[in-house]
N, C-alpha and C. Protein backbone atom coordinates (compact mmCIF):
# COMPACT_ATOMS: atom_id res chain seq x y z
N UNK A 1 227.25 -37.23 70.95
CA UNK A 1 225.81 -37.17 70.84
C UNK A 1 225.20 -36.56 72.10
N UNK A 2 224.10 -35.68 71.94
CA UNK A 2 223.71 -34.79 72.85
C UNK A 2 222.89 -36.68 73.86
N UNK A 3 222.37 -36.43 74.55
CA UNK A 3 221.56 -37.16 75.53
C UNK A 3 219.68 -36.48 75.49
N UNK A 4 219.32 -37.67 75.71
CA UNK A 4 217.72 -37.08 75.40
C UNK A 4 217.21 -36.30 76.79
N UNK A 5 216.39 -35.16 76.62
CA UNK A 5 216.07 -34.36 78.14
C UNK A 5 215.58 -35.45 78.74
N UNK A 6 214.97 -35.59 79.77
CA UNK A 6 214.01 -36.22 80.21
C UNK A 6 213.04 -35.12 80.47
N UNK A 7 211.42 -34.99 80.41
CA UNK A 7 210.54 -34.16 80.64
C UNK A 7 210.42 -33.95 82.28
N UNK A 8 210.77 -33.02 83.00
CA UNK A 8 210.55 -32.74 84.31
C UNK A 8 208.83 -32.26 84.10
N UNK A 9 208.09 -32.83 85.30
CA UNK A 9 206.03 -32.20 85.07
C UNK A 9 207.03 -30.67 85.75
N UNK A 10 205.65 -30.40 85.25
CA UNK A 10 206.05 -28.37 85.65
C UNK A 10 204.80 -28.46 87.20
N UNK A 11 205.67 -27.43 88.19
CA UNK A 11 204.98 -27.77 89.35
C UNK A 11 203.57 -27.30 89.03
N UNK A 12 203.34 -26.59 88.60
CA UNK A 12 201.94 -26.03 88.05
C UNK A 12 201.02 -26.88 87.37
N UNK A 13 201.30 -28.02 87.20
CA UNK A 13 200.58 -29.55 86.67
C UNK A 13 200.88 -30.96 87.55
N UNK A 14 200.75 -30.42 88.73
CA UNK A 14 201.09 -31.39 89.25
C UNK A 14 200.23 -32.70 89.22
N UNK A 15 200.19 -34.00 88.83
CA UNK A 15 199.16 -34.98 88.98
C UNK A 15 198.97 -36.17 89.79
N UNK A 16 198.26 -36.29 90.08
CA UNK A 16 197.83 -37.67 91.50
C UNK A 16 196.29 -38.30 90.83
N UNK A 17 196.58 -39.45 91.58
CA UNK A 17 195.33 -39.93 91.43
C UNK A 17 194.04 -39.59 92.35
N UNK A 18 192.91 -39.51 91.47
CA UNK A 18 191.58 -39.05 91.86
C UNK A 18 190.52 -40.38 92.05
N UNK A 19 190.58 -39.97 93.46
CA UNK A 19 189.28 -41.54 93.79
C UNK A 19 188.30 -41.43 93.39
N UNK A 20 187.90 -40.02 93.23
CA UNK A 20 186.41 -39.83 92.90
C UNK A 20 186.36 -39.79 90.87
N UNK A 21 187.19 -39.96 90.90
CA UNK A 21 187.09 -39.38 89.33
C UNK A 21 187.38 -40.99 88.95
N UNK A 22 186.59 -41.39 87.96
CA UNK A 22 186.61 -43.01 87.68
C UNK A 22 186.60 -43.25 86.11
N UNK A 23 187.27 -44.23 85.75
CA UNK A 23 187.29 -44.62 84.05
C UNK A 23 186.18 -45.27 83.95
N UNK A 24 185.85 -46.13 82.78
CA UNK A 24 184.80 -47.28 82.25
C UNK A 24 184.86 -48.07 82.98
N UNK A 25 186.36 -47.96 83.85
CA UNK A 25 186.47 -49.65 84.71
C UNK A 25 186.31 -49.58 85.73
N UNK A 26 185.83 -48.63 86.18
CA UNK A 26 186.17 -48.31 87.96
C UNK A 26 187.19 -47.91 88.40
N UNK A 27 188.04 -47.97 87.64
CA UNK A 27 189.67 -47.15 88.11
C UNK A 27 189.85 -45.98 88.23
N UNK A 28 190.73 -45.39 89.56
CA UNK A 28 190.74 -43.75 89.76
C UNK A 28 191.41 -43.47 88.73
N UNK A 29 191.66 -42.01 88.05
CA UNK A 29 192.16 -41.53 87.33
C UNK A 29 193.24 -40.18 87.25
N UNK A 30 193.98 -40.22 86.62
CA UNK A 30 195.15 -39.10 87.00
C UNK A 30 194.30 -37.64 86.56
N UNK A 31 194.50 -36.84 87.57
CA UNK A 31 193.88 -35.31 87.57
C UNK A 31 195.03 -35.05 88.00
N UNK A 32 194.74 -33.00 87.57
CA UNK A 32 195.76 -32.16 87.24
C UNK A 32 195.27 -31.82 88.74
N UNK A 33 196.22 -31.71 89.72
CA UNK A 33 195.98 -31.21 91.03
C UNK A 33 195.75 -29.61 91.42
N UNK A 34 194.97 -28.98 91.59
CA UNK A 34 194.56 -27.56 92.09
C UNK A 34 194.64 -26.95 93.01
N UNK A 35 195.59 -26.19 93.63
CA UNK A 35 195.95 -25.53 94.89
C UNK A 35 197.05 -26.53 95.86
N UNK A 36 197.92 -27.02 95.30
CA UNK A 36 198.75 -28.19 96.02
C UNK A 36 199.76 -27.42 97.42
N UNK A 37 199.70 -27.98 98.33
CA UNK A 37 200.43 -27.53 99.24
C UNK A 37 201.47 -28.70 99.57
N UNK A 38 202.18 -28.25 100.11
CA UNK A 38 203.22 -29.29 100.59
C UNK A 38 203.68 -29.84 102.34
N UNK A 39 203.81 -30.70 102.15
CA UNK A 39 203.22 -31.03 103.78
C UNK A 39 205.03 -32.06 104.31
N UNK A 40 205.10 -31.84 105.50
CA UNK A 40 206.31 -32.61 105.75
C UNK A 40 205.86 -33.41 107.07
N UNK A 41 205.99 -34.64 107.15
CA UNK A 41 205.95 -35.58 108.56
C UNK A 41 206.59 -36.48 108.50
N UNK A 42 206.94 -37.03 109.30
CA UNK A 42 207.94 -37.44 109.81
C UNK A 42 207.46 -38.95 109.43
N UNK A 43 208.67 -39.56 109.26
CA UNK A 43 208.33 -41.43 109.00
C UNK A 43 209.07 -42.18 109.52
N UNK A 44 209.25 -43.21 109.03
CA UNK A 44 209.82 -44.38 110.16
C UNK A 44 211.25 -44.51 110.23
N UNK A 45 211.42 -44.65 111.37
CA UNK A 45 213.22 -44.47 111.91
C UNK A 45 213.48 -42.78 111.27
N UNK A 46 212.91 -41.92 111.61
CA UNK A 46 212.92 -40.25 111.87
C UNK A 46 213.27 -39.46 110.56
N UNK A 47 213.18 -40.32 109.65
CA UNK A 47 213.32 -39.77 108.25
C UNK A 47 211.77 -38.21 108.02
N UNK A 48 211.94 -38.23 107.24
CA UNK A 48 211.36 -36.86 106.94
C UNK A 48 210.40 -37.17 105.60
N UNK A 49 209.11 -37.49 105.68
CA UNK A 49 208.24 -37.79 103.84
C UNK A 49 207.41 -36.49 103.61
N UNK A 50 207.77 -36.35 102.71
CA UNK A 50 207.29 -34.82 101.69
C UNK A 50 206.04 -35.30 101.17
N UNK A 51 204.93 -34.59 101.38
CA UNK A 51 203.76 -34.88 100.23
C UNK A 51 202.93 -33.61 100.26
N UNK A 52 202.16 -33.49 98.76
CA UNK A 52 201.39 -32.55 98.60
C UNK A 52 199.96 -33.10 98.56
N UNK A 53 199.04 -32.18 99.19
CA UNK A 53 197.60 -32.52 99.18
C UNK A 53 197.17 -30.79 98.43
N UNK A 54 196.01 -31.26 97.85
CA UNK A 54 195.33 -30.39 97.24
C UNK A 54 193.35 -30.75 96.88
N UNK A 55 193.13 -30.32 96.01
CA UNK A 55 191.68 -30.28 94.75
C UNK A 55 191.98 -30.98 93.81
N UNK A 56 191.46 -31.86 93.26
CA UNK A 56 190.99 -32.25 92.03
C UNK A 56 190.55 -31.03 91.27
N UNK A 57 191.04 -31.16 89.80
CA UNK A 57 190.87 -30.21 88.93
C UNK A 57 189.15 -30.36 88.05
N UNK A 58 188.70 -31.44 88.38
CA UNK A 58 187.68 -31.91 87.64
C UNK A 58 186.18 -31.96 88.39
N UNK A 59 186.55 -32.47 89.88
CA UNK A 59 185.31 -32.58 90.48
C UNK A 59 185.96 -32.05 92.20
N UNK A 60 186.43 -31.27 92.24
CA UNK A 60 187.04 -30.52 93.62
C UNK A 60 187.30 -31.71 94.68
N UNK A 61 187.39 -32.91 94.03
CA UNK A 61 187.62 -33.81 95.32
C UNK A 61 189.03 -33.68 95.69
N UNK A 62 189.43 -34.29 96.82
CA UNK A 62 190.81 -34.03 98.03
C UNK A 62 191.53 -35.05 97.00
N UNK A 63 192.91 -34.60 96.94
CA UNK A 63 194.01 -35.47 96.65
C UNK A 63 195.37 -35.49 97.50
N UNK A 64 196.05 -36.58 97.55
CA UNK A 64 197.12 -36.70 97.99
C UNK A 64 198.36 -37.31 97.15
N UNK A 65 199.72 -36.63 97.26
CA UNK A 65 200.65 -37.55 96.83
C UNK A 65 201.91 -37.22 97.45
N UNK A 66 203.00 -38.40 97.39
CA UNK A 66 203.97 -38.49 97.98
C UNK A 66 204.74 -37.97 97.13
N UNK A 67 205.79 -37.12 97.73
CA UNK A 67 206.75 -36.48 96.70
C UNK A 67 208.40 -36.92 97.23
N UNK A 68 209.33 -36.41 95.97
CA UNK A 68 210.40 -36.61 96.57
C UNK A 68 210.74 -35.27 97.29
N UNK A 69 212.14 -35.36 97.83
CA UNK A 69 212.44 -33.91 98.75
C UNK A 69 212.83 -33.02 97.55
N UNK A 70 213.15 -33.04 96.37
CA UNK A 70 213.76 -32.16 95.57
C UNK A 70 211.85 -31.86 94.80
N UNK A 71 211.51 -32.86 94.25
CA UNK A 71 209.80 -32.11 93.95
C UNK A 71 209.03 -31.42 94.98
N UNK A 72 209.15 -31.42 96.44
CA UNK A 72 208.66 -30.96 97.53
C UNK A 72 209.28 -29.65 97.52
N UNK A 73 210.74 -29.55 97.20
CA UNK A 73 211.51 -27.94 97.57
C UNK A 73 211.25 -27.18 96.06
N UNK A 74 210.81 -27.76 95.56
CA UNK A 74 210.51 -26.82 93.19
C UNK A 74 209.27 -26.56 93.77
N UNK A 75 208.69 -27.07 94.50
CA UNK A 75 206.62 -26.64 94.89
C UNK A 75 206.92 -25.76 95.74
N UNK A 76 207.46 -25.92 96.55
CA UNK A 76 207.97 -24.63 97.69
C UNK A 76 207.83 -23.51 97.35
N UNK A 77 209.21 -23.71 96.37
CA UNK A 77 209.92 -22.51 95.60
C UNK A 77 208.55 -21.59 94.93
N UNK A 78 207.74 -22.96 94.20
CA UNK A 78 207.26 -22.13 93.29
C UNK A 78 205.96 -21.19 93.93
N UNK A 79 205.58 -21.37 94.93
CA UNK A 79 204.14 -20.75 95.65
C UNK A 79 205.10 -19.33 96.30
């Protein structure tokens, strides 16, 4: 029996949560991130944390998210 894919997001949809963008409940909401760059600094005991900051797709507000090193090097790739 084959195995089911798992859906990889395509770097071109990347999504994070939006503070400014709010449900019925007050809760931020997942937006499609716009212009994502990828950022590398350094973390505790000299490890290395990958994250992309960008735009909100909805109301241009700032987003941030933590990535792994293999989603950090497919965003790379792909710009």
């Amino acid at each position: 029996m084959d195995e089911p894919k798992v859906d990889e997001p395509k770097v071109d949809e990347l999504k994070a949560l939006c503070m400014k963008c709010r449900n019925a409940e007050n809760k931020p909401t997942m937006q499609v991130m716009k212009n994502p760059r990828v950022e590398e600094t350094e973390g505790k005991g000299g490890s290395t944390r990958y994250s992309a900051k960008g735009q909100c797709s909805q109301c241009d507000g700032n987003m941030f998210k933590f990535l792994s090193k293999d989603d950090a090097m497919k965003l790379k790739n792909a710009a």
